[in-house]
Protein backbone atom coordinates (compact mmCIF):
# COMPACT_ATOMS: atom_id res chain seq x y z
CA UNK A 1 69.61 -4.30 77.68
CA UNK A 2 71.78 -3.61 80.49
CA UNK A 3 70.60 -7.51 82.25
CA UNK A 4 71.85 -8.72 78.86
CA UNK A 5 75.13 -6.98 78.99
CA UNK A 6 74.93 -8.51 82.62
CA UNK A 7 74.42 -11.98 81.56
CA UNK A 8 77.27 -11.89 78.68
CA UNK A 9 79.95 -10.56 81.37
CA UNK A 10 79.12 -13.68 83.02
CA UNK A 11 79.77 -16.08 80.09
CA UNK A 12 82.82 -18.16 80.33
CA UNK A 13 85.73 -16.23 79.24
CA UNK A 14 86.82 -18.26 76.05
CA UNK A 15 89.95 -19.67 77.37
CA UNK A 16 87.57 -22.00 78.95
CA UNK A 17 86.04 -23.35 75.70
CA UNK A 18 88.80 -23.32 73.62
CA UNK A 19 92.20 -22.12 73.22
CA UNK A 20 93.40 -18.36 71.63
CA UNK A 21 95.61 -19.84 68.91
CA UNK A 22 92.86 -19.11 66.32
CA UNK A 23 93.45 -16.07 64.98
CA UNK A 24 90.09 -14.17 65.44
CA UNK A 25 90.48 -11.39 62.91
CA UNK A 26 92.20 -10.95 59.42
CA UNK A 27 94.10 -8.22 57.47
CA UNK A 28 92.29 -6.47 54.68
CA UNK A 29 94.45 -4.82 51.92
CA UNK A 30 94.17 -1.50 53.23
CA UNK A 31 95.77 -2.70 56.54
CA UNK A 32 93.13 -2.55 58.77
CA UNK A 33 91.33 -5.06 60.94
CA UNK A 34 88.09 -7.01 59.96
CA UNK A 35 86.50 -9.05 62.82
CA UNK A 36 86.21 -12.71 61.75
CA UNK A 37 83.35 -13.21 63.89
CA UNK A 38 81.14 -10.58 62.42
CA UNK A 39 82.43 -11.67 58.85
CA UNK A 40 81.34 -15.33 59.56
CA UNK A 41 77.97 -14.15 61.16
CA UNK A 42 77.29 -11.81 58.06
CA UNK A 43 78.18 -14.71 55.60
CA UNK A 44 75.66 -17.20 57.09
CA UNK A 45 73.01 -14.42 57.39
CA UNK A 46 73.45 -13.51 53.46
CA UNK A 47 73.50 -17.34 52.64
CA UNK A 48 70.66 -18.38 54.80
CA UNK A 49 72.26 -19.51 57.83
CA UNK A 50 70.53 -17.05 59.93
CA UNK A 51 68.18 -14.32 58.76
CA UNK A 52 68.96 -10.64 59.60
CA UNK A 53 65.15 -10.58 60.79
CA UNK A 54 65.78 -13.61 62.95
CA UNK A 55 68.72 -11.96 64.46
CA UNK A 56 67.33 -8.98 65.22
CA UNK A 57 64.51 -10.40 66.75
CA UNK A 58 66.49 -13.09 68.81
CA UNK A 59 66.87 -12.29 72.70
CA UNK A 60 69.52 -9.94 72.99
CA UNK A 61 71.91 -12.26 75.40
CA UNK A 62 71.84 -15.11 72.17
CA UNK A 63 72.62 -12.44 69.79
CA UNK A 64 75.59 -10.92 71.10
CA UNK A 65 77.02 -14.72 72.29
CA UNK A 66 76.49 -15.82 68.61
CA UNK A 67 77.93 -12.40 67.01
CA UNK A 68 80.84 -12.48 69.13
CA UNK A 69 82.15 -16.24 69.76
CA UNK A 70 84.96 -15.44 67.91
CA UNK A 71 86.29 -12.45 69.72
CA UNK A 72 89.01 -13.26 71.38
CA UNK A 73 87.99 -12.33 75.84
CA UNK A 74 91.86 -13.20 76.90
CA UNK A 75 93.00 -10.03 78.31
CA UNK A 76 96.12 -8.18 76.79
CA UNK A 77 99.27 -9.93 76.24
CA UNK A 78 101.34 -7.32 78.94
CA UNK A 79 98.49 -8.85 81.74
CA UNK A 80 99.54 -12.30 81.10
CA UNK A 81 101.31 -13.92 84.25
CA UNK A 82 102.97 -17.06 84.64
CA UNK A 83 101.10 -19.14 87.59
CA UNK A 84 102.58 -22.88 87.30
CA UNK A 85 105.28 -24.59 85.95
CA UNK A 86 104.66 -29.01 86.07
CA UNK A 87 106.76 -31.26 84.22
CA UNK A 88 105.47 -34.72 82.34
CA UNK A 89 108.41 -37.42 81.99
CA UNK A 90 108.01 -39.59 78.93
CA UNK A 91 111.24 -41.99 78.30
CA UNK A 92 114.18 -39.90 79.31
CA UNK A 93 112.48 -36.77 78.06
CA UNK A 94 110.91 -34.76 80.66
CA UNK A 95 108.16 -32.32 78.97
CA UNK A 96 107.11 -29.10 80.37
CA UNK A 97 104.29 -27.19 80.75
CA UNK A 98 103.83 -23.41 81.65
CA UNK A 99 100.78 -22.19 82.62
CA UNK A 100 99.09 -18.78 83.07
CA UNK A 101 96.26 -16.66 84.59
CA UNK A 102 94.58 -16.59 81.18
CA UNK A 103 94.53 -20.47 80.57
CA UNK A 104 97.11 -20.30 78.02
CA UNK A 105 100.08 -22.47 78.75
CA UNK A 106 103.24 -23.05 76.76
CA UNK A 107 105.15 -26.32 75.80
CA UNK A 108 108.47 -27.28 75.51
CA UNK A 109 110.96 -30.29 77.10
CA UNK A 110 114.33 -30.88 79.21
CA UNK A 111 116.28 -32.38 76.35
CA UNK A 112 116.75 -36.56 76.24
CA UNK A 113 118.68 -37.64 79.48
CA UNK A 114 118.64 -34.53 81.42
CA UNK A 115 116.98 -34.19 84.86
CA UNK A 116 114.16 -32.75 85.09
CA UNK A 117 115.38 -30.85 88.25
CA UNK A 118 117.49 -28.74 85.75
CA UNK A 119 113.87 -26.76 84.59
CA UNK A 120 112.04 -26.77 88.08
CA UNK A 121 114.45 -25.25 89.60
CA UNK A 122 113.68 -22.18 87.66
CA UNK A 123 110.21 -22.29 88.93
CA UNK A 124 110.40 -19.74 91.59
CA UNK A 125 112.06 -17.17 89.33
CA UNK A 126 109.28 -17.35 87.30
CA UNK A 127 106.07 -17.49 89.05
CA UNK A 128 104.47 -13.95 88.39
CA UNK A 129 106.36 -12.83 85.23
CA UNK A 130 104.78 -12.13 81.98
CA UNK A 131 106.50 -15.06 79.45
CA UNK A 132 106.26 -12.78 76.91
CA UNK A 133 109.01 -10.56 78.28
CA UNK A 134 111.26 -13.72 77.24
CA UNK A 135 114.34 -12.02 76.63
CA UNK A 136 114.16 -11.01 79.80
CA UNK A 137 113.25 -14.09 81.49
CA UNK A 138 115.97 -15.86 79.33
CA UNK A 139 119.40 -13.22 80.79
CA UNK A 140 117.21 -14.12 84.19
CA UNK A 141 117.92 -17.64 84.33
CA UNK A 142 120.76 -18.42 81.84
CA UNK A 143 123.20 -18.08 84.59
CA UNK A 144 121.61 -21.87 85.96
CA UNK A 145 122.17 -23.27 82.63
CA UNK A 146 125.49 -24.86 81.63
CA UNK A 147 127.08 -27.62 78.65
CA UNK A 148 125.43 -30.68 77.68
CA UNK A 149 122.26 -31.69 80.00
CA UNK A 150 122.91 -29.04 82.18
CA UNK A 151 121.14 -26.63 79.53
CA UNK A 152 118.20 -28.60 79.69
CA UNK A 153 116.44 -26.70 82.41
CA UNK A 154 116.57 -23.20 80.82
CA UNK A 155 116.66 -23.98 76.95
CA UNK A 156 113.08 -26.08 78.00
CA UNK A 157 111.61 -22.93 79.92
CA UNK A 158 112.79 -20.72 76.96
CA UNK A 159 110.61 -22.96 74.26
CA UNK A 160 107.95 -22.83 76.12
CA UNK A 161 107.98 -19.17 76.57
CA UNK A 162 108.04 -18.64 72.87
CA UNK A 163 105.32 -21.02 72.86
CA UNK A 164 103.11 -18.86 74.86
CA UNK A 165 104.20 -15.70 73.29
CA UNK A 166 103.33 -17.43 69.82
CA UNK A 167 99.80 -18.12 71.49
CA UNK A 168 99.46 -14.54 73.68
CA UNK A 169 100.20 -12.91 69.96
CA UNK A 170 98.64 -15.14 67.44
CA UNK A 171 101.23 -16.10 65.55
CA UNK A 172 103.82 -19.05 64.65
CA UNK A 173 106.74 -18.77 66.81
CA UNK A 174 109.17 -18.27 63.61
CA UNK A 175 107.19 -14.74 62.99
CA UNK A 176 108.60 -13.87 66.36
CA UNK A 177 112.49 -14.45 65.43
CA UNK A 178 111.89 -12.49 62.21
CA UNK A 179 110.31 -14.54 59.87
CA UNK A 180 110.82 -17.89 57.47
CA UNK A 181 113.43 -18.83 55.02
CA UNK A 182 111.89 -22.01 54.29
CA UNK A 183 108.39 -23.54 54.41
CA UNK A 184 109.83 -27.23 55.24
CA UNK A 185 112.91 -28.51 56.93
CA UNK A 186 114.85 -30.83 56.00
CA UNK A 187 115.74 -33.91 57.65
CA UNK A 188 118.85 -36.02 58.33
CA UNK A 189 118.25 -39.70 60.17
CA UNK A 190 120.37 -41.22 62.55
CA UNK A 191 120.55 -45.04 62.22
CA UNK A 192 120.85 -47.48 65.49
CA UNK A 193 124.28 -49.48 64.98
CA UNK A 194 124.78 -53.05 64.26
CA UNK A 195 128.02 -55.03 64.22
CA UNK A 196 127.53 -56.62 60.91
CA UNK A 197 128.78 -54.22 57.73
CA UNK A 198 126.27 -56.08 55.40
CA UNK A 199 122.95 -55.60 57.50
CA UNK A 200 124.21 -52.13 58.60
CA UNK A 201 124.62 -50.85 54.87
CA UNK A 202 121.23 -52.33 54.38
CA UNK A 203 119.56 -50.23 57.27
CA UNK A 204 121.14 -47.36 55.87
CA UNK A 205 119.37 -48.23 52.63
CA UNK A 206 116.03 -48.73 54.35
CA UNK A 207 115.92 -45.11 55.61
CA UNK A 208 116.58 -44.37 51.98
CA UNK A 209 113.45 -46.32 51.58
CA UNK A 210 111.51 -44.25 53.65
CA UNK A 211 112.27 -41.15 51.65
CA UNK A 212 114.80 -39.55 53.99
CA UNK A 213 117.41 -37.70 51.94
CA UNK A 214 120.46 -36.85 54.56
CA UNK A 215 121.96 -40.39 56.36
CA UNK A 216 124.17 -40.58 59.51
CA UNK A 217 125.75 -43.88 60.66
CA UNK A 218 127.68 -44.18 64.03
CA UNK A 219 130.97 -45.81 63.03
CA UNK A 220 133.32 -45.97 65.84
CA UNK A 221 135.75 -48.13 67.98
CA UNK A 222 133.43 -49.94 70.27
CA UNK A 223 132.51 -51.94 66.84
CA UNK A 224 135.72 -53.33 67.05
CA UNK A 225 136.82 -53.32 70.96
CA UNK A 226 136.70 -57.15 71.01
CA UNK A 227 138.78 -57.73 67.88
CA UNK A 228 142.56 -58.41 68.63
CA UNK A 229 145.04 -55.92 66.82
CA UNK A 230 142.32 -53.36 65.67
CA UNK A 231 143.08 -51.33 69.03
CA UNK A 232 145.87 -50.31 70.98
CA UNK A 233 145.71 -49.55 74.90
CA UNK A 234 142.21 -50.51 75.69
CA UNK A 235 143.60 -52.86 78.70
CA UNK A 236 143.03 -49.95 81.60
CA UNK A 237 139.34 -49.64 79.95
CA UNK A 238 138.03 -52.95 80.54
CA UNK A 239 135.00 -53.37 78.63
CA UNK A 240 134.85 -49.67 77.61
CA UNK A 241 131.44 -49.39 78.16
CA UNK A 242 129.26 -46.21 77.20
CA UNK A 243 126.35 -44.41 78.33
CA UNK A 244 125.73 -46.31 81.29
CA UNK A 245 128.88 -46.13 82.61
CA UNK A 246 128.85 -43.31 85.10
CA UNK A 247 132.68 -43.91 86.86
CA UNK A 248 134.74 -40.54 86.78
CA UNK A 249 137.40 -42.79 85.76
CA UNK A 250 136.07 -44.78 83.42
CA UNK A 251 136.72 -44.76 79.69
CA UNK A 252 133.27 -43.32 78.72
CA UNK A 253 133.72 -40.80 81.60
CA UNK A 254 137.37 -39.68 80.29
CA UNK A 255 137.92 -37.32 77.45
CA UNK A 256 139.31 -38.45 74.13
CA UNK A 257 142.99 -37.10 74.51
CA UNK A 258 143.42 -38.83 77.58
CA UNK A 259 142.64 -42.52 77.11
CA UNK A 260 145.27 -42.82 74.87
CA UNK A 261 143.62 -45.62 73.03
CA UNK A 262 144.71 -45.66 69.52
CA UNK A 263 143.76 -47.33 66.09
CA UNK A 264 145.68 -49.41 64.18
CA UNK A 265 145.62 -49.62 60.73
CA UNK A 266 143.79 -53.00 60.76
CA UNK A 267 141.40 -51.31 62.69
CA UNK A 268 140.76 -48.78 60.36
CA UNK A 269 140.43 -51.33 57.52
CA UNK A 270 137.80 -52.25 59.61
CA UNK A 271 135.83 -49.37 60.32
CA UNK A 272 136.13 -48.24 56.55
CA UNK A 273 134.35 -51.27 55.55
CA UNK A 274 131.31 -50.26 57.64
CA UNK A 275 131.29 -46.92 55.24
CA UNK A 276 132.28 -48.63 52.14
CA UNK A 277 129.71 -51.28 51.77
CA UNK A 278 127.34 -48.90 52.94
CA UNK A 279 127.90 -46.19 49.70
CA UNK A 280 127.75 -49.29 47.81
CA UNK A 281 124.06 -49.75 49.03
CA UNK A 282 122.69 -46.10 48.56
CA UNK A 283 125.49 -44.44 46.36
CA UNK A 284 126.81 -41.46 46.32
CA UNK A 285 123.88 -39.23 45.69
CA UNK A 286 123.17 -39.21 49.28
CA UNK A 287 125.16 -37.27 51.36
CA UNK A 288 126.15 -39.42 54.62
CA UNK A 289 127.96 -37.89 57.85
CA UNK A 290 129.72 -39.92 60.28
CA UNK A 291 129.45 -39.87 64.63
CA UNK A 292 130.56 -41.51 67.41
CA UNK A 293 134.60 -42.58 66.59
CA UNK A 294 135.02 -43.73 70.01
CA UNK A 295 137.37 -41.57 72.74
CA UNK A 296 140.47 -41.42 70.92
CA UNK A 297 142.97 -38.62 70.45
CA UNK A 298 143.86 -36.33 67.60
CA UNK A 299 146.62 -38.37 65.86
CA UNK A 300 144.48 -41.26 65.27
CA UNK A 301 141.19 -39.17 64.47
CA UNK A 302 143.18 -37.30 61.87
CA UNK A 303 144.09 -41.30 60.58
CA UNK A 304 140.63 -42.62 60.29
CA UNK A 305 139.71 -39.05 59.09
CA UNK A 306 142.13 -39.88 56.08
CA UNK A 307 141.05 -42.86 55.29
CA UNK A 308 137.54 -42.33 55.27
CA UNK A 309 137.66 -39.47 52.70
CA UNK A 310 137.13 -41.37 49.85
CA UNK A 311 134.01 -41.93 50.76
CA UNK A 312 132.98 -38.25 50.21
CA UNK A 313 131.31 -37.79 53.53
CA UNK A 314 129.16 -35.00 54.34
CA UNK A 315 130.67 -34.64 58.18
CA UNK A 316 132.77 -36.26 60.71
CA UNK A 317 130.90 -35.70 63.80
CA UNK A 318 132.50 -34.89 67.68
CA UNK A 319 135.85 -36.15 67.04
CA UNK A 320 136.98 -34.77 69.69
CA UNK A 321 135.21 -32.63 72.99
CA UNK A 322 134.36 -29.48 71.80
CA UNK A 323 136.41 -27.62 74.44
CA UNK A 324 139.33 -28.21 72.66
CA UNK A 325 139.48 -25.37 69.38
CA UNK A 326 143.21 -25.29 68.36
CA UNK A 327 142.75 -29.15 68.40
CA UNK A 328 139.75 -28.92 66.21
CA UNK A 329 141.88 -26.93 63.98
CA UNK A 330 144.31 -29.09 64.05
CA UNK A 331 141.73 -31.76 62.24
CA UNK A 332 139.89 -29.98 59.91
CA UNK A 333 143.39 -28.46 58.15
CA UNK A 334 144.46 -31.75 57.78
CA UNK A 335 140.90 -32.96 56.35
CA UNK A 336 139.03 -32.31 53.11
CA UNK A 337 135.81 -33.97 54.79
CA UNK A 338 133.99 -31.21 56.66
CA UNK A 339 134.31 -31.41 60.21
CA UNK A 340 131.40 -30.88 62.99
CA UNK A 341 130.48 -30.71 66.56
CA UNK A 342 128.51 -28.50 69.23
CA UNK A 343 125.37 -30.37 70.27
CA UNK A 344 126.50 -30.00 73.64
CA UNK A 345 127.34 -26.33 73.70
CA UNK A 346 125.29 -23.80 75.81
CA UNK A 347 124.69 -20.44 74.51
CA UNK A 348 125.78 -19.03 71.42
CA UNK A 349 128.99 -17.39 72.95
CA UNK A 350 130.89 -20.39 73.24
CA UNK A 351 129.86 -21.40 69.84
CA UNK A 352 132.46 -17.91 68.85
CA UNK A 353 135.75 -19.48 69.13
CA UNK A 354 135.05 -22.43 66.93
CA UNK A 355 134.02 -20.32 64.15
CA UNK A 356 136.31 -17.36 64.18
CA UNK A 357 139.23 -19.85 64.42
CA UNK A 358 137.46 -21.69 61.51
CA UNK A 359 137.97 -24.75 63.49
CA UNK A 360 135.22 -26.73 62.15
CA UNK A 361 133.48 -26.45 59.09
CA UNK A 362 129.69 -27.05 60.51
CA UNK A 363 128.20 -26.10 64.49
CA UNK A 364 125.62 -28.18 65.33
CA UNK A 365 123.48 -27.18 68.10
CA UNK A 366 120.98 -28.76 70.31
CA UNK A 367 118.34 -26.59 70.85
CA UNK A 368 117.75 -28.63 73.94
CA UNK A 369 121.44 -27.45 75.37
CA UNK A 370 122.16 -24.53 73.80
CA UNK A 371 119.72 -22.22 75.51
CA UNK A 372 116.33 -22.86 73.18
CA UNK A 373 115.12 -21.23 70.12
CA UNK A 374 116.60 -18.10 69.85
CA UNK A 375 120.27 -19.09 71.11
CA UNK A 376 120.20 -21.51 68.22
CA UNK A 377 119.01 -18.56 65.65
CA UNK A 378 121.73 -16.85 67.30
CA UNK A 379 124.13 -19.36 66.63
CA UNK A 380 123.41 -19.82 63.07
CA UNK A 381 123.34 -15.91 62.04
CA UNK A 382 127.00 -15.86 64.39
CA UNK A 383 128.05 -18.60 62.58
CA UNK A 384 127.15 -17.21 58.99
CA UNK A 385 129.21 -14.25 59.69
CA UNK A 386 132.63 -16.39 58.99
CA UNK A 387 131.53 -18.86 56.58
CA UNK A 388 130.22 -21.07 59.10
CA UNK A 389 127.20 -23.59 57.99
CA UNK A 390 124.70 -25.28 60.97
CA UNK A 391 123.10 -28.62 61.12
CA UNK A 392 120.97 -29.32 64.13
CA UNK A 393 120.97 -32.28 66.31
CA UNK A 394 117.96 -33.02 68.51
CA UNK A 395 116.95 -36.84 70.09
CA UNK A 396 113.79 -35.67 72.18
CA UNK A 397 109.87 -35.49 71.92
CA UNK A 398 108.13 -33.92 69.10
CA UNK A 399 107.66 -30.62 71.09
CA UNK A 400 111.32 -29.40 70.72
CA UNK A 401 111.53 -31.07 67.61
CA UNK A 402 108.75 -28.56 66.17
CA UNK A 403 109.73 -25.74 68.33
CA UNK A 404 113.83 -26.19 66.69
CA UNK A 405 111.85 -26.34 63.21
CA UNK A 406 110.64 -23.17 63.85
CA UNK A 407 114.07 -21.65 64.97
CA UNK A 408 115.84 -22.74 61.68
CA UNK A 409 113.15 -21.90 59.01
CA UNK A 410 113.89 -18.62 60.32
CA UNK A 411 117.93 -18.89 60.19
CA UNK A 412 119.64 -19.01 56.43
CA UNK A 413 122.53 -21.20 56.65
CA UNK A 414 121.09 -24.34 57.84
CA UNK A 415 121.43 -27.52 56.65
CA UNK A 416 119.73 -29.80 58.20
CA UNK A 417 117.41 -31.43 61.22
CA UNK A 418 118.43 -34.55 63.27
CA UNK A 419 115.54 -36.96 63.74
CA UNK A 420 116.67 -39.74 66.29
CA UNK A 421 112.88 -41.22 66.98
CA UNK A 422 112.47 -42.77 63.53
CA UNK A 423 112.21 -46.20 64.99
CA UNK A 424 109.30 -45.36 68.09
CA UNK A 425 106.48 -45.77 66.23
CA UNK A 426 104.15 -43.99 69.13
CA UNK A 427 106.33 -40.73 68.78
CA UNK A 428 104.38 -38.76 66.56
CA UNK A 429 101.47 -39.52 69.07
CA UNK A 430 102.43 -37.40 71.41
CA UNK A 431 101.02 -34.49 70.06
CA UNK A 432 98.00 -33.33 68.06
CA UNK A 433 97.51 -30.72 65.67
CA UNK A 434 99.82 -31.05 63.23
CA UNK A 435 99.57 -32.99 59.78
CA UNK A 436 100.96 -36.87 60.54
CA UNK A 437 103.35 -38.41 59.72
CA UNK A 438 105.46 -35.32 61.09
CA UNK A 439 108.35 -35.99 58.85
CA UNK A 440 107.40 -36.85 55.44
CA UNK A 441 109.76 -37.65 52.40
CA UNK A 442 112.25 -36.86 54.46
CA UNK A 443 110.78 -32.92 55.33
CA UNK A 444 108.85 -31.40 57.92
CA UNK A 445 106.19 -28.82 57.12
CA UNK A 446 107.13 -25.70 59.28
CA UNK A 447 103.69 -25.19 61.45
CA UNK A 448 101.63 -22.19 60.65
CA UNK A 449 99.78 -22.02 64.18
CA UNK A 450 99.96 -20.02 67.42
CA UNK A 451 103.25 -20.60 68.82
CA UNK A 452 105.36 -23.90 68.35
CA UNK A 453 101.57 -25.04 66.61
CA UNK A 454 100.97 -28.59 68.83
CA UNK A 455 98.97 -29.57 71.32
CA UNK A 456 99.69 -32.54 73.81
CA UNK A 457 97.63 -35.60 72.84
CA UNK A 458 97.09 -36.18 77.07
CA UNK A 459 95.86 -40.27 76.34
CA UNK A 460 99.51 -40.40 73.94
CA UNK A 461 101.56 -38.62 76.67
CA UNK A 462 99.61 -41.20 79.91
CA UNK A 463 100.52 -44.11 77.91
CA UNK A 464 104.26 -43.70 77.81
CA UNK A 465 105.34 -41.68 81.29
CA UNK A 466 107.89 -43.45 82.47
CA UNK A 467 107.41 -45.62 85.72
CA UNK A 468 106.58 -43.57 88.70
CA UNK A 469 105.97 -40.69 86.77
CA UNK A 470 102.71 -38.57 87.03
CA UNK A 471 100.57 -36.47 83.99
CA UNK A 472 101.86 -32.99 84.96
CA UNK A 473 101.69 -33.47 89.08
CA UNK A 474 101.39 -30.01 91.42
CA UNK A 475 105.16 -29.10 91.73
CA UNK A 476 104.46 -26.39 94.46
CA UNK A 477 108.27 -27.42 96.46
CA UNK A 478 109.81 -25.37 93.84
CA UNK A 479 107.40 -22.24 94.30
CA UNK A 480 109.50 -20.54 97.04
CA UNK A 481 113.04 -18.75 95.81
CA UNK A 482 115.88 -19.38 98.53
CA UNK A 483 118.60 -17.86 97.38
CA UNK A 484 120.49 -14.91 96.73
CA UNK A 485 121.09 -15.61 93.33
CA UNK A 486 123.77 -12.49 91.77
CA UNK A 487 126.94 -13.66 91.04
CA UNK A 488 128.57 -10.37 90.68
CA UNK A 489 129.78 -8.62 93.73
């Protein structure tokens, strides 16, 4: 006996068969804990699968490896440490991985454009931590997170933490934050923009087609840059050029109240049509929200806002930076259209003044910016204190996508979940274990697995790193901390 309790110590732990996120036990009604494996085992013995005499009489070694496979070896969640950190670019979406000593590892990504620099430099404040501590972890590094992509780094690291506390505990990451509202999430689509109203209103009416039930078009002033009299002041701009243009004094690098670009009514005549022939091609039945006016100021937002309200839209979207509350204010009293904006605020904090001030009618997070999972909660529950309703915006893989589903099943006053990768038909690729398509009729199924519930498909994720980039390469330059990092004296 004691060579056979020898042998089985030297079996491969199970974290190097398989992974922990089956749950190896269940619940019985009196509350107490029935071991799967010995309920499987006695199930195939009583139905023939193995006899009791042929289990008794097997050598002991077999008998203990079949009679236990499901018990889960990983140590104790508070002996889990955090050994590695890599990162896996894919587009503009750098994903992350965090490993462990136990061979769990959790997922998340850097939101779409951000560097992936923002998350590795977090590295060497990691290394050696338990991730389940992640509040912890999370007041640890917030202070090298900031607005927009700059919230990348930490909001990644803090998905993947839940991830791997999800895993370490057995349970769906939403159990963690308290628990579901919902079992499925639903879905708004964002719709690439084309100049001509009549094929635009028919895209719109092709997502309609594919069962989505929440539409968002991006109507704004670069449609009609190039047409003389619809815009006034766009001379210092020259071709007012967007995401590529990276000039501090360019017009997509200068904030809205300072271009001074304004619309004229002809201009709005012509933006309106974009809406109107659009509601003529899906009705009204569908709500439809509005984004990307174009860097204008509040006198001519508060214009096109006006005219556009016939059109009983569901939000107007960043009008304006989000920096600027009394401004916001400003717009939504002089609106009956609701008013939005936030997915470029980090942490739940600055979310405050918007919604005490009842500035805007909707926040809309990115869980990608705002800090991860659990800011966003935070921001919804904040935000339902003063009447406040939350959509969530998100453009990156399918790991933060799932990991946001689980933050809002668990938060009441949500609305509804930006999908921007409608149109990449390898998207849904890029991870396994999880019912495809991921969004169907216009819903997503919140996951009931371990953690955020995926898996990287590792051929998927190869296929479509972008050039020069490596399948999760050794990142040991970021292992060593160099600074003093306090910034309170």
């Amino acid at each position: 006996m004691k060579e056979a309790i020898k042998r089985l110590l030297q079996l491969p732990e199970l974290g190097q068969e398989k992974s922990n996120t089956e749950p190896d036990s269940e619940i019985t009604k009196e509350g107490g804990r029935r071991d799967a494996g010995r309920r499987d085992f006695m199930q195939k013995a009583a139905f023939g699968g193995l006899s009791l005499g042929a289990f008794m009489n097997s050598p002991i070694d077999e008998t203990i490896r079949y009679s236990s496979q499901k018990v889960n070896r990983f140590s104790s969640p508070t002996e889990l440490k955090i050994t590695d950190m890599r990162i896996a670019q894919v587009g503009n979406v750098p994903l992350l991985r965090i490993d462990t000593n136990q061979g769990i590892y959790g997922l998340g990504d850097v939101r779409d454009g951000a560097d992936k620099r923002y998350a590795l430099f977090l590295k060497s404040r990691l290394l050696g931590e338990n991730p389940c501590n992640v509040e912890m972890l999370f007041k640890k590094i917030k202070q090298f997170g900031h607005h927009g992509r700059q919230g990348g780094g930490v909001s990644g690291v803090d998905m993947a933490l839940w991830d791997l506390a999800g895993k370490a505990y057995g349970v769906p990451a939403y159990m963690l934050f308290g628990g579901k509202y919902r079992d499925k999430v639903r879905i708004y689509v964002d719709t690439p923009t084309v100049n001509d109203p009549d094929q635009f209103a028919q895209r719109m009416k092709d997502r309609v087609d594919m069962g989505y039930t929440i539409l968002k078009m991006d109507v704004g002033i670069r449609l009609i840059k190039d047409i003389p009299g619809a815009l006034t002041n766009t001379e210092p701009w020259g071709e007012m050029r967007g995401w590529s243009d990276r000039e501090v004094t360019s017009y997509a690098q200068t904030m809205h109240p300072f271009t001074r670009v304004q619309v004229t009514q002809k201009g709005i005549e012509l933006l309106v049509e974009y809406v109107a022939k659009t509601r003529e091609k899906i009705g009204y039945e569908i709500p439809l929200g509005i984004d990307h006016f174009g860097h204008m100021g509040v006198n001519s937002m508060i214009k096109l806002g006006e005219a556009l309200e016939p059109y009983n839209l569901s939000w107007l979207e960043d009008m304006i930076p989000w920096e600027y509350t009394d401004q916001w204010k400003t717009i939504t009293d002089r609106l009956d259209t609701p008013t939005m904006t936030g997915e470029d605020i980090y942490l739940e904090k600055n979310f405050r003044n918007l919604c005490m001030n009842n500035a805007v009618d909707i926040v809309h997070p990115d869980p990608g910016s705002a800090g991860g999972m659990l800011e966003t909660k935070k921001v919804g529950d904040m935000a339902e204190e003063y009447g406040v309703a939350m959509a969530v915006h998100h453009a990156a893989s399918p790991i933060s996508f799932l990991g946001t589903v689980h933050a809002i099943a668990a938060t009441q006053n949500f609305i509804a979940l930006e999908h921007h990768s409608v149109d990449k038909e390898w998207w849904d690729s890029l991870v396994d274990g999880i019912d495809k398509p991921i969004v169907q009729d216009g819903y997503v199924n919140v996951p009931e697995k371990p953690g955020i519930g995926v898996e990287l498909n590792e051929e998927a994720v190869k296929e479509h790193l972008a050039k020069g980039e490596k399948y999760f390469a050794p990142t040991e330059e970021w292992n060593e901390l160099r600074s003093w990092d306090r910034i309170w004296s």
